[in-house]
C-alpha atoms as a PDB file:
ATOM      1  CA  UNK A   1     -89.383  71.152  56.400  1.00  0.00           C
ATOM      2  CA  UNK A   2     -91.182  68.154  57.065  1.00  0.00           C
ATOM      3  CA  UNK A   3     -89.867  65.011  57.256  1.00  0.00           C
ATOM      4  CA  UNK A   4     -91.427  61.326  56.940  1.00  0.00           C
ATOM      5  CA  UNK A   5     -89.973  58.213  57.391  1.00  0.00           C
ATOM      6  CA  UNK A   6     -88.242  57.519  53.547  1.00  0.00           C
ATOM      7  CA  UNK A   7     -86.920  60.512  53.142  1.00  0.00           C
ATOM      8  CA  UNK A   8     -83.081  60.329  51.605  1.00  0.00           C
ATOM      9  CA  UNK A   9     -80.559  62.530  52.075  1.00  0.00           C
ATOM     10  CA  UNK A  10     -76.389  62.400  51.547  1.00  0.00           C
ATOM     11  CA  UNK A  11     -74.217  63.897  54.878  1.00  0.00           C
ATOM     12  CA  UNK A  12     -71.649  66.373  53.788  1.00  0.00           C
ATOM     13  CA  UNK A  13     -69.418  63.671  53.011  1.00  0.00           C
ATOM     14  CA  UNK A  14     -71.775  62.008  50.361  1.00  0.00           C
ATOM     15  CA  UNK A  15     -72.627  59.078  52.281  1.00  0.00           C
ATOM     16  CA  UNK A  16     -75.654  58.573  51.534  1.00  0.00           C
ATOM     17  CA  UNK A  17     -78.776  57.932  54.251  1.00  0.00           C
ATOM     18  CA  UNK A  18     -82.609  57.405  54.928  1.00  0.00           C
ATOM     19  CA  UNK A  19     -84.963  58.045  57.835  1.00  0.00           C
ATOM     20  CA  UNK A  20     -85.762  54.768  58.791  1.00  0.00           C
ATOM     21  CA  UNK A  21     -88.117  55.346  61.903  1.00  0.00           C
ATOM     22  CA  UNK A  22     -89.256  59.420  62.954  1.00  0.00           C
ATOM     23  CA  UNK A  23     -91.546  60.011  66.042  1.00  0.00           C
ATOM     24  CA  UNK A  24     -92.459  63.106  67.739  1.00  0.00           C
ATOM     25  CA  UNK A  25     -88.895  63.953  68.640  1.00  0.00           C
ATOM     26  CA  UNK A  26     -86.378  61.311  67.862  1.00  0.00           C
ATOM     27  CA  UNK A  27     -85.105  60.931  64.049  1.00  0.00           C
ATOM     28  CA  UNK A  28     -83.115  57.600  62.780  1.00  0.00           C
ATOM     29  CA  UNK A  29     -81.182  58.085  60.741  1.00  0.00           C
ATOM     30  CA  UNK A  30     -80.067  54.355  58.616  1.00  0.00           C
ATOM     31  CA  UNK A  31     -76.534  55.160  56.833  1.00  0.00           C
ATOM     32  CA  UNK A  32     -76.072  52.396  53.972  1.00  0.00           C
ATOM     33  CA  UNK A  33     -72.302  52.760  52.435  1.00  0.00           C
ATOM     34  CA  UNK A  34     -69.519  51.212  53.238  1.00  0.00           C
ATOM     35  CA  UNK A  35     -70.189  51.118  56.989  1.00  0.00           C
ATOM     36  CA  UNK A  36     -74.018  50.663  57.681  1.00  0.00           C
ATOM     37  CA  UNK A  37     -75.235  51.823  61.067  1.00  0.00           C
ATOM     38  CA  UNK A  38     -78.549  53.674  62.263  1.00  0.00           C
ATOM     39  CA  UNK A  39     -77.863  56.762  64.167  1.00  0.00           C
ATOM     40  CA  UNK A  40     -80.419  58.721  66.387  1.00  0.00           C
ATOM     41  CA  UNK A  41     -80.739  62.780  65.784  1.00  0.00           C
ATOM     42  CA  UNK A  42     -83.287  64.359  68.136  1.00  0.00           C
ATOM     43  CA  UNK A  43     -85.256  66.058  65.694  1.00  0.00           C
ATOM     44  CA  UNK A  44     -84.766  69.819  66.388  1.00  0.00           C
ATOM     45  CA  UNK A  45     -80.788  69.052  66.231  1.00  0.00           C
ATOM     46  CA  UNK A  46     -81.681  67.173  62.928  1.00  0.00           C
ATOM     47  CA  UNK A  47     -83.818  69.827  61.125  1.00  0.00           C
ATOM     48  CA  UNK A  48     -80.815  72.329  62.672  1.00  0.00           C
ATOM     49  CA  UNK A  49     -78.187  70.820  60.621  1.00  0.00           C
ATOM     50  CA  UNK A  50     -80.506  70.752  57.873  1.00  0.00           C
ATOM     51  CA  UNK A  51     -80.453  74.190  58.193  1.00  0.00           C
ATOM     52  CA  UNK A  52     -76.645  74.521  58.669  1.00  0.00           C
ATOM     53  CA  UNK A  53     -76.442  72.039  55.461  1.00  0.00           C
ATOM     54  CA  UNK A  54     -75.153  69.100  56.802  1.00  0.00           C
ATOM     55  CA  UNK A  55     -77.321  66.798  55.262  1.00  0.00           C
ATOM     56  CA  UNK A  56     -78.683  67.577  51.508  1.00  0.00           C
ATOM     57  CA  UNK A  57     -82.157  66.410  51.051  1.00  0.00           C
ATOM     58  CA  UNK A  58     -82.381  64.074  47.532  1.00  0.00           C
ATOM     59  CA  UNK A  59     -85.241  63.450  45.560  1.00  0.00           C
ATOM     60  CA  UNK A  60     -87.772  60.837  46.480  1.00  0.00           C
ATOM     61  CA  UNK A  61     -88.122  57.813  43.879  1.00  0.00           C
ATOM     62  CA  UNK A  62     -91.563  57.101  43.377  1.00  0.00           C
ATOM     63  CA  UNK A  63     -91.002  52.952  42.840  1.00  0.00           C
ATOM     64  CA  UNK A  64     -93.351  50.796  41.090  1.00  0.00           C
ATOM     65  CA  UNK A  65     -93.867  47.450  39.362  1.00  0.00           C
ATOM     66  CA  UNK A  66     -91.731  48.747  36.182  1.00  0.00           C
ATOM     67  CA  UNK A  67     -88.958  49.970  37.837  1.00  0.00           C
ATOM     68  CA  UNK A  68     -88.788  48.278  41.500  1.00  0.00           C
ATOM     69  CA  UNK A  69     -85.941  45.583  39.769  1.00  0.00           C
ATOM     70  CA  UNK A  70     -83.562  48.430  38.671  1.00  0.00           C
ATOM     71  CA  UNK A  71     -84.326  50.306  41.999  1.00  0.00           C
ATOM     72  CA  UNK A  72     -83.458  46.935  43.687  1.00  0.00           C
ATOM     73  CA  UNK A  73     -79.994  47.145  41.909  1.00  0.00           C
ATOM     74  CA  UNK A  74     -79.071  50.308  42.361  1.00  0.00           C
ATOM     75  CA  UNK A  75     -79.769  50.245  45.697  1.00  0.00           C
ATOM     76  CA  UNK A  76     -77.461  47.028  46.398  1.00  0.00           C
ATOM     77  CA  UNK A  77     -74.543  48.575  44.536  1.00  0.00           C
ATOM     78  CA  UNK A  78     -74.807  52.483  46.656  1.00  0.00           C
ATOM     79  CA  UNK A  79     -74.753  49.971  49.735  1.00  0.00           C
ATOM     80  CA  UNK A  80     -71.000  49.343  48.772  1.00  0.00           C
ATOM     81  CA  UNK A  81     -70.071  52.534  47.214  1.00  0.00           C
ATOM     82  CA  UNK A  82     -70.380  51.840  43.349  1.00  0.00           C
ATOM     83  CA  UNK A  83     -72.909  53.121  40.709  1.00  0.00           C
ATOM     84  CA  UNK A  84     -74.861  51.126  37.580  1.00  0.00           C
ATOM     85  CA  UNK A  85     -72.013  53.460  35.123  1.00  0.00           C
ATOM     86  CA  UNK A  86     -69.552  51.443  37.568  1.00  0.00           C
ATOM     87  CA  UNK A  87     -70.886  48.081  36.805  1.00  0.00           C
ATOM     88  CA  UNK A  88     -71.238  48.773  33.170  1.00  0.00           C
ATOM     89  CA  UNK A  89     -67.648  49.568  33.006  1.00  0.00           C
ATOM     90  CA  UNK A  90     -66.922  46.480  34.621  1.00  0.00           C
ATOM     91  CA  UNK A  91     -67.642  43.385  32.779  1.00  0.00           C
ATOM     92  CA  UNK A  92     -67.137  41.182  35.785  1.00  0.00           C
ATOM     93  CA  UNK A  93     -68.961  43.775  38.288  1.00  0.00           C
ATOM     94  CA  UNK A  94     -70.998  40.554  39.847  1.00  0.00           C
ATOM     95  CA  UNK A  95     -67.979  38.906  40.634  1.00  0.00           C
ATOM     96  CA  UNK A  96     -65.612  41.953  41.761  1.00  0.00           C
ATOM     97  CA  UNK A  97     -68.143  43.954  43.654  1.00  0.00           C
ATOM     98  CA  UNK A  98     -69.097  42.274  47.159  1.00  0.00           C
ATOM     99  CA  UNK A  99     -70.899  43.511  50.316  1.00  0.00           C
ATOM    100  CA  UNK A 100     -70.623  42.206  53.927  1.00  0.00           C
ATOM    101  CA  UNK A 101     -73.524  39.847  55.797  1.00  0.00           C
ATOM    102  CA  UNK A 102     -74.018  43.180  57.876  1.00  0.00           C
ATOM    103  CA  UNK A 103     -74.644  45.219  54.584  1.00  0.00           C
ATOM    104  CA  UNK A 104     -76.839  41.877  53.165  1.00  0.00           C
ATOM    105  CA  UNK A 105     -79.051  42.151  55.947  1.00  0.00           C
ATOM    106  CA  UNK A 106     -80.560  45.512  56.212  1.00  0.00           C
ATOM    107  CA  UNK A 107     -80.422  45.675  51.838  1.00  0.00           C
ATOM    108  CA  UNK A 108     -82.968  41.999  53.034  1.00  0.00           C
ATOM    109  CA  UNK A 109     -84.534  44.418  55.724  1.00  0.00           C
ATOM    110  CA  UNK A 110     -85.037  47.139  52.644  1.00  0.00           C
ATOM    111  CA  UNK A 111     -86.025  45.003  50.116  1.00  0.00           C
ATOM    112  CA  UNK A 112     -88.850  42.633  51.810  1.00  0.00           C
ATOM    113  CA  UNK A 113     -91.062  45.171  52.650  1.00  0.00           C
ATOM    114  CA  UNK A 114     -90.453  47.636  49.390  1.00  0.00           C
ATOM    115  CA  UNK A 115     -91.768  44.171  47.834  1.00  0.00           C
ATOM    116  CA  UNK A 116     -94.799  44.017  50.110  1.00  0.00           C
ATOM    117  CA  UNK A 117     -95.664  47.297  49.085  1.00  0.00           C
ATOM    118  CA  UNK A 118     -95.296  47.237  45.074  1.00  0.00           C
ATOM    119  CA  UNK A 119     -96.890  43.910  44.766  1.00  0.00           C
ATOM    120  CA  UNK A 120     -99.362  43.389  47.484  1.00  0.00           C
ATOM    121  CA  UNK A 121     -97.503  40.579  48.446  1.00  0.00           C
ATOM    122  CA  UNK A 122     -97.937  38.948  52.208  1.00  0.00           C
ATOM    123  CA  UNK A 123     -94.570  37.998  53.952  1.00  0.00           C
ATOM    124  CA  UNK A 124     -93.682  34.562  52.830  1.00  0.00           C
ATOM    125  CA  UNK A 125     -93.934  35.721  48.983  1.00  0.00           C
ATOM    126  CA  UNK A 126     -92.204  38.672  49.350  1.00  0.00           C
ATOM    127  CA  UNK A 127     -89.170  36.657  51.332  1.00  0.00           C
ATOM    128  CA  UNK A 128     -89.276  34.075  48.506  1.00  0.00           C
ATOM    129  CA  UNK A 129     -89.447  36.815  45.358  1.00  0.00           C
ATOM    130  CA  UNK A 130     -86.121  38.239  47.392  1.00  0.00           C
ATOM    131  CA  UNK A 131     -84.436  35.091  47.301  1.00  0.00           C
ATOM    132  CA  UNK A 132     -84.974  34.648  43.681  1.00  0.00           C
ATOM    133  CA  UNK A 133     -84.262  38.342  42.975  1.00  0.00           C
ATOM    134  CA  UNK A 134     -80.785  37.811  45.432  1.00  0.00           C
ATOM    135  CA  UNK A 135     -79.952  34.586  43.551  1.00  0.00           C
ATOM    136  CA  UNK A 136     -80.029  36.199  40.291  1.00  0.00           C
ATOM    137  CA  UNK A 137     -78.737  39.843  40.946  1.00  0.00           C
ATOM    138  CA  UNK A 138     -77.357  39.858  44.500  1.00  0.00           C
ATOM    139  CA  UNK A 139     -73.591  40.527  45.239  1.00  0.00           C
ATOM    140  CA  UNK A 140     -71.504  38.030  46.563  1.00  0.00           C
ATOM    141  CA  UNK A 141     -71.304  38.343  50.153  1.00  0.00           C
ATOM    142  CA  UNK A 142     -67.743  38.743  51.558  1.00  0.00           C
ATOM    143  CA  UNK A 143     -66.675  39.905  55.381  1.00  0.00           C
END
């Protein structure tokens, strides 16, 4: 199997995770839920589990300028364990569901360059579309 930086994947517990930086031999590995933390895998030892199905491979989204604010959304809610059927249950879901700073930060770290990317946008546009994008649809942020 070959893997690129991107690729998701849920451990055997279902937390999900992403391969945030791969070189020759050294996977890491950027865990999002409850918890977040980066872990590093040498990459035999990674593609071993793999094997010994440890870590499920899920499908890549391919995210563009249709979709990249429901992506955006999504995302922010795994972060802290819930789903878009949970927040549609939930009439209050912006005011019940909250992440920490820690979690606000690398969903920031996620988001500014996915933005880049989509739009073409240089650094200081992209930071300011985020801001807007967190004022309007951002979870409280509670530690």
């Amino acid at each position: 199997m070959k893997l690129t930086k991107g690729d998701r994947f849920k451990d055997y517990i279902g937390t999900p995770c992403f391969i945030s930086y791969i070189k020759e031999d050294i996977v890491k590995l950027s865990f999002i839920e409850c918890h977040p933390h980066v872990e590093v895998w040498d990459k035999q030892e990674f593609l071993h589990q793999l094997k010994l199905n440890r870590f499920f491979p899920q499908p890549k989204v391919v995210v563009n300028r249709t979709n990249i604010h429901d992506h955006l959304i999504e995302y922010q809610l795994n972060m802290v364990g819930k789903t878009i059927e949970d927040a549609k249950k939930d009439d209050m879901w912006f005011h019940n569901f909250t992440m920490t700073s820690q979690q606000h930060e690398m969903f920031k770290s996620y988001a500014i360059p996915l933005l880049k990317k989509v739009f073409k946008f240089n650094k200081g546009k992209a930071e300011q579309t985020f801001q807007w994008f967190d004022l309007g649809h951002g979870l409280r942020i509670k530690d």
